[in-house]
Structures are given as C-alpha cells and as structure tokens.
C-alpha atoms as a PDB file:
ATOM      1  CA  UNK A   1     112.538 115.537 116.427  1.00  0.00           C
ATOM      2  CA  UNK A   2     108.684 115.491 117.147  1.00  0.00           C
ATOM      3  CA  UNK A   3     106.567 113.519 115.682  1.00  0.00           C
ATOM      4  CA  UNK A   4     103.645 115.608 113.844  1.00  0.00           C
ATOM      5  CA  UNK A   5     100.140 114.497 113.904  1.00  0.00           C
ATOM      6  CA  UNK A   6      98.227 114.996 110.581  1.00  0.00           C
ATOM      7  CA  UNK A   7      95.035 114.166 109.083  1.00  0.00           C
ATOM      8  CA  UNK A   8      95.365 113.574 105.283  1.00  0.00           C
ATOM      9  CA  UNK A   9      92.657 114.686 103.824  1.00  0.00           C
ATOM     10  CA  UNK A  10      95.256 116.909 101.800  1.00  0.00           C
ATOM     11  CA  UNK A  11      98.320 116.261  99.981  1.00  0.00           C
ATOM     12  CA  UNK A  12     101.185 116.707 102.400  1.00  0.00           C
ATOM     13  CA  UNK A  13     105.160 117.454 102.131  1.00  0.00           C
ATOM     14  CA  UNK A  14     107.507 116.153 104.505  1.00  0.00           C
ATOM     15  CA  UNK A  15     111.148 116.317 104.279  1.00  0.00           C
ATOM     16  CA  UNK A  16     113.608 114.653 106.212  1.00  0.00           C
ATOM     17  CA  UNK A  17     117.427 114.306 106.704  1.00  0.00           C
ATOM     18  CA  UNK A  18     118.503 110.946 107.915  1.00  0.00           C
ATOM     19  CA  UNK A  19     121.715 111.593 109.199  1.00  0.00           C
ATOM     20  CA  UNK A  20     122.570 108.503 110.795  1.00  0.00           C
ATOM     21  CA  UNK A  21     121.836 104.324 110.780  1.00  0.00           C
ATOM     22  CA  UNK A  22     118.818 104.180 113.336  1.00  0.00           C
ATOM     23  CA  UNK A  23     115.244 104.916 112.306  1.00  0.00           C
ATOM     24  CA  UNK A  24     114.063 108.172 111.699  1.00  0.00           C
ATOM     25  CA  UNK A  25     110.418 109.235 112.427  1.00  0.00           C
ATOM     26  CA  UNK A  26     109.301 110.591 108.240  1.00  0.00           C
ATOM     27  CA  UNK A  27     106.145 111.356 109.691  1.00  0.00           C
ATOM     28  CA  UNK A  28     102.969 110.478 112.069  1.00  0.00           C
ATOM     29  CA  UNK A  29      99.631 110.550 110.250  1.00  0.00           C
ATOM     30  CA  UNK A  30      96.706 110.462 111.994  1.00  0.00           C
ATOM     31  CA  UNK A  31      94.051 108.058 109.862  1.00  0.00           C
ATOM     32  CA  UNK A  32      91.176 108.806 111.202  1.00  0.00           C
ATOM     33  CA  UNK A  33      88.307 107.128 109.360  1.00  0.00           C
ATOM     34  CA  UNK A  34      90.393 107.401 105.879  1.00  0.00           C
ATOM     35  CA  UNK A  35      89.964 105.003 103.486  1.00  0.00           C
ATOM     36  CA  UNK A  36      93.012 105.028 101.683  1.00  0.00           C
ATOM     37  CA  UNK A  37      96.202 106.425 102.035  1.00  0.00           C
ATOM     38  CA  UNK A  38      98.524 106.969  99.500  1.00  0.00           C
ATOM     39  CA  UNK A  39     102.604 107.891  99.709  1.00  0.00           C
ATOM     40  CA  UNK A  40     105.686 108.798  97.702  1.00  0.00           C
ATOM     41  CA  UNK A  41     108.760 108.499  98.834  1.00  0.00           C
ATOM     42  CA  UNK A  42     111.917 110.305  97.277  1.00  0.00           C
ATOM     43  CA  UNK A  43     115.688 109.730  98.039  1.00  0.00           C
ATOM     44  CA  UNK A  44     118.138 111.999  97.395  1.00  0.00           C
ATOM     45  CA  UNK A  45     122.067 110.937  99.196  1.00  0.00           C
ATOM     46  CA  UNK A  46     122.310 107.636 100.095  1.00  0.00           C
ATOM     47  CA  UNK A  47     120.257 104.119  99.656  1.00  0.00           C
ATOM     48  CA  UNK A  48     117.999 103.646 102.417  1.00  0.00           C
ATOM     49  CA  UNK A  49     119.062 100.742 104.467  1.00  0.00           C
ATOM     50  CA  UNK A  50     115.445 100.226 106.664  1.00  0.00           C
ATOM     51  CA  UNK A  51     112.147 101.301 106.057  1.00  0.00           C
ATOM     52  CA  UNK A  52     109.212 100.964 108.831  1.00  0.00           C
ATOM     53  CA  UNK A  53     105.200 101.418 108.923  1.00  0.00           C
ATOM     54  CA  UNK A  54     103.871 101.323 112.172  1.00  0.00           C
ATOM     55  CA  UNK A  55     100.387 101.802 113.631  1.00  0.00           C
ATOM     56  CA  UNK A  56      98.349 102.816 116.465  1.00  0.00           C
ATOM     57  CA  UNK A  57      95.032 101.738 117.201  1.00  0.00           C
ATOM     58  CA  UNK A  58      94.080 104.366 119.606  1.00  0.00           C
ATOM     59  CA  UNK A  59      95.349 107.920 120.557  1.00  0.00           C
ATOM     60  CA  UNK A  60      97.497 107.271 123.469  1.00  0.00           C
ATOM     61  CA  UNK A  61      98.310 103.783 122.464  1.00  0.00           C
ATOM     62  CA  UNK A  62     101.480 101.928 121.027  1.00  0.00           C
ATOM     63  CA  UNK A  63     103.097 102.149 117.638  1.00  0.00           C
ATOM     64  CA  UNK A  64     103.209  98.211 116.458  1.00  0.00           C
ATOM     65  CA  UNK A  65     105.257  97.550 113.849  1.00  0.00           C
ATOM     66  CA  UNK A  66     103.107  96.543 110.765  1.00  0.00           C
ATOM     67  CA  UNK A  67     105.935  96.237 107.503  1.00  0.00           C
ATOM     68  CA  UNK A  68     109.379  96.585 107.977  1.00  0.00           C
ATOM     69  CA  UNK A  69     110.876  93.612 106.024  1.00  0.00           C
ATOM     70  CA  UNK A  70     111.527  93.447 102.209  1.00  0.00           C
ATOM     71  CA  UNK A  71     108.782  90.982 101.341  1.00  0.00           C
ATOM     72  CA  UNK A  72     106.411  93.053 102.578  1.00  0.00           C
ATOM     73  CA  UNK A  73     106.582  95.913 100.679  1.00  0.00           C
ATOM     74  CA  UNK A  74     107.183  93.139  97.325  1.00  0.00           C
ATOM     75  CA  UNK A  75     104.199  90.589  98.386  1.00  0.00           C
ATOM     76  CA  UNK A  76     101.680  92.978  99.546  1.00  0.00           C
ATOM     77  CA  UNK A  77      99.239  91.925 102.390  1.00  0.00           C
ATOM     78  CA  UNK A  78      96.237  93.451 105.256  1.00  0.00           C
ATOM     79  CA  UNK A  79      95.785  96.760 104.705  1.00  0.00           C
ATOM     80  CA  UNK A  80      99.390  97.443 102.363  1.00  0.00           C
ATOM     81  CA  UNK A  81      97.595  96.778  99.385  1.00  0.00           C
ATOM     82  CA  UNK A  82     100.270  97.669  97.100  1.00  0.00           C
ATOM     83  CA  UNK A  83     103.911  98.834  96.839  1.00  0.00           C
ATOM     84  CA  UNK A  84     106.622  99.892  94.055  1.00  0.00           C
ATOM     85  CA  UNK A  85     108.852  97.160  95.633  1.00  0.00           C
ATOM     86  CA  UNK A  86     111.226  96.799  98.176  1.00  0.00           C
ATOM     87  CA  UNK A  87     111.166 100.037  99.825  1.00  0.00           C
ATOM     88  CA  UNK A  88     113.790  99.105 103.068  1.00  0.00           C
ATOM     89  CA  UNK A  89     116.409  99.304  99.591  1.00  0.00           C
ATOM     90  CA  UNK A  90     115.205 102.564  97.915  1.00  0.00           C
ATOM     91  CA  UNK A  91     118.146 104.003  96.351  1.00  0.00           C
ATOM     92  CA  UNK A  92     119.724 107.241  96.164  1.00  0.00           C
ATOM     93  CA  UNK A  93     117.647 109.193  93.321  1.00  0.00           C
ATOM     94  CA  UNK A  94     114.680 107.042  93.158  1.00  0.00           C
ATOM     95  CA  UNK A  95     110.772 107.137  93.888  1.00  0.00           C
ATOM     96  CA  UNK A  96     108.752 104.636  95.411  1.00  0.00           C
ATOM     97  CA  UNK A  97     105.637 104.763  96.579  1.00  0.00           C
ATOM     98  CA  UNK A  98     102.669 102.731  98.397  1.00  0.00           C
ATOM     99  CA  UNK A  99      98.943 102.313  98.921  1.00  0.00           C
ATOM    100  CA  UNK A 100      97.326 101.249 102.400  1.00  0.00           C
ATOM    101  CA  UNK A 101      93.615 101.228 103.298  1.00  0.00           C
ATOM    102  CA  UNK A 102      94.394 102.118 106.987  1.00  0.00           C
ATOM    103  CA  UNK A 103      90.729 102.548 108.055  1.00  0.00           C
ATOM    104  CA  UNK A 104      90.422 100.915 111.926  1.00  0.00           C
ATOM    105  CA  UNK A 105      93.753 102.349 112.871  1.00  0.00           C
ATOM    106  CA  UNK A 106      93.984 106.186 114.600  1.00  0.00           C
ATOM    107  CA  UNK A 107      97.256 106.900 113.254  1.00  0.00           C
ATOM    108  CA  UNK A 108     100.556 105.644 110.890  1.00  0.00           C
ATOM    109  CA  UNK A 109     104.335 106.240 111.698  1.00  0.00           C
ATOM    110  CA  UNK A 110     106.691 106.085 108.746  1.00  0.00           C
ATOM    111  CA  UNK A 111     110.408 105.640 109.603  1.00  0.00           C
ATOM    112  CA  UNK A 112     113.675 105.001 107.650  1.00  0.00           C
ATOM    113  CA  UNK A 113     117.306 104.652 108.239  1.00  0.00           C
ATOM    114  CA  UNK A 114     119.897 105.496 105.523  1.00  0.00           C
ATOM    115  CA  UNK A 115     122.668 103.308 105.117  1.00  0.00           C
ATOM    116  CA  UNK A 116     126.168 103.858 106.267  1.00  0.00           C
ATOM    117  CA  UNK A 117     128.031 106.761 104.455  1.00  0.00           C
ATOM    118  CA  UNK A 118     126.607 110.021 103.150  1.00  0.00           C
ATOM    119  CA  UNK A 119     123.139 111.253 104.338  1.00  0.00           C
ATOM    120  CA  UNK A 120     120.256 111.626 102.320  1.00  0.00           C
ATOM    121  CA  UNK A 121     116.937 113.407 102.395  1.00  0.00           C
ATOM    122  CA  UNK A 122     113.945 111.733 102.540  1.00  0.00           C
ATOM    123  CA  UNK A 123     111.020 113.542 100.807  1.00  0.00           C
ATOM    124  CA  UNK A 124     107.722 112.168 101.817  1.00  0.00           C
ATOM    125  CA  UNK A 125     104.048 113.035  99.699  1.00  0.00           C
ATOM    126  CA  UNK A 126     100.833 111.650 101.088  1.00  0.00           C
ATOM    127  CA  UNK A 127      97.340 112.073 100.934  1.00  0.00           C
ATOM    128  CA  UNK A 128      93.977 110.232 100.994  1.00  0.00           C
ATOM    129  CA  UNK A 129      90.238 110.266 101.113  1.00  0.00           C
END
C-alpha cells in the first residue's frame, strides 16, 4: 500500500481493510502549519488489537512513534489533547475519535492492526484548520 500525503484543510475519507496482525498504514497527513487536527475512527469486523500515531518533523525525515499504548489515548498528553479512550481496543462496530494540535510537525501516520480472526475495515474522517 502507499502511503498518501494530504493536507487537511478538508474533511477527508479513508478506508482501510486490515487483513492481518501487523500495522497497517490508515493514512499519512501532511500537517503543515495546522492547528488542530481532528479524527474519527470507525470499525466494522474485528476489535482492533494496536493503534499507532506517528510523526515526522521534516519531509524526508523519520516517522517516530508518538502514542501507541493504551494510556495514551486515556491520559491525554503534548500535542494529543484529547481522546474517546483507549483506541489500541476499539471494537468491532464502534467510533472513536481524537484531537491533536500537531502544529511543528510536517506530517502524521495513523496505523492499526486488527486482532486475530476476521478482518475489519477501518474507516478514517479527519480534518482541521
């Protein structure tokens, strides 16, 4: 799969089929000088078993891993300012969502892994200002 590059200034739609147990690239959004960033997540399949945010500081740099652990998505911190809760559990049929203030950072990579069993799709809103 590759990895699109997006500046949200506009609500966006991805969705994805995680068809196996390693992380998926959702999407790659490019920040630019954004101030906020806002996304909903839906499941439809399977619980998610991992959920990642990277980021990038400058175009041809490294993804670093910013939130990929349960707490936190439920004890919010930097620039995750807020979360429905543990997204790295989101189960099959449910929403979640978060808020990040991303400005410094070029771009964001969301990722997620499904459980074992049954795939799911991943659908994937986001937009900012």
């Amino acid at each position: 799969m590759v990895a699109l590059m997006r500046f949200h200034r506009d609500r966006t739609q991805v969705a994805v089929t995680l068809s196996d147990e390693t992380l998926t690239v959702i999407d790659t959004i490019m920040t630019g000088d954004r101030d906020s960033l806002s996304i909903q997540l839906a499941n439809a399949g399977n619980v998610l078993d991992k959920f990642e945010v990277a980021g990038q500081v400058v175009v041809n740099g490294t993804f670093e891993v910013l939130f990929n652990a349960a707490a936190d998505f439920t004890s919010p911190a930097g620039i995750l300012i807020g979360a429905s809760g543990d997204l790295t559990i989101l189960a099959d049929a449910a929403t979640g969502w978060l808020l990040l203030y991303p400005k410094g950072f070029y771009g964001l990579r969301i990722r997620a892994a499904r459980a074992a069993g049954a795939n799911t799709i991943l659908t994937m809103n986001s937009g900012g200002s």
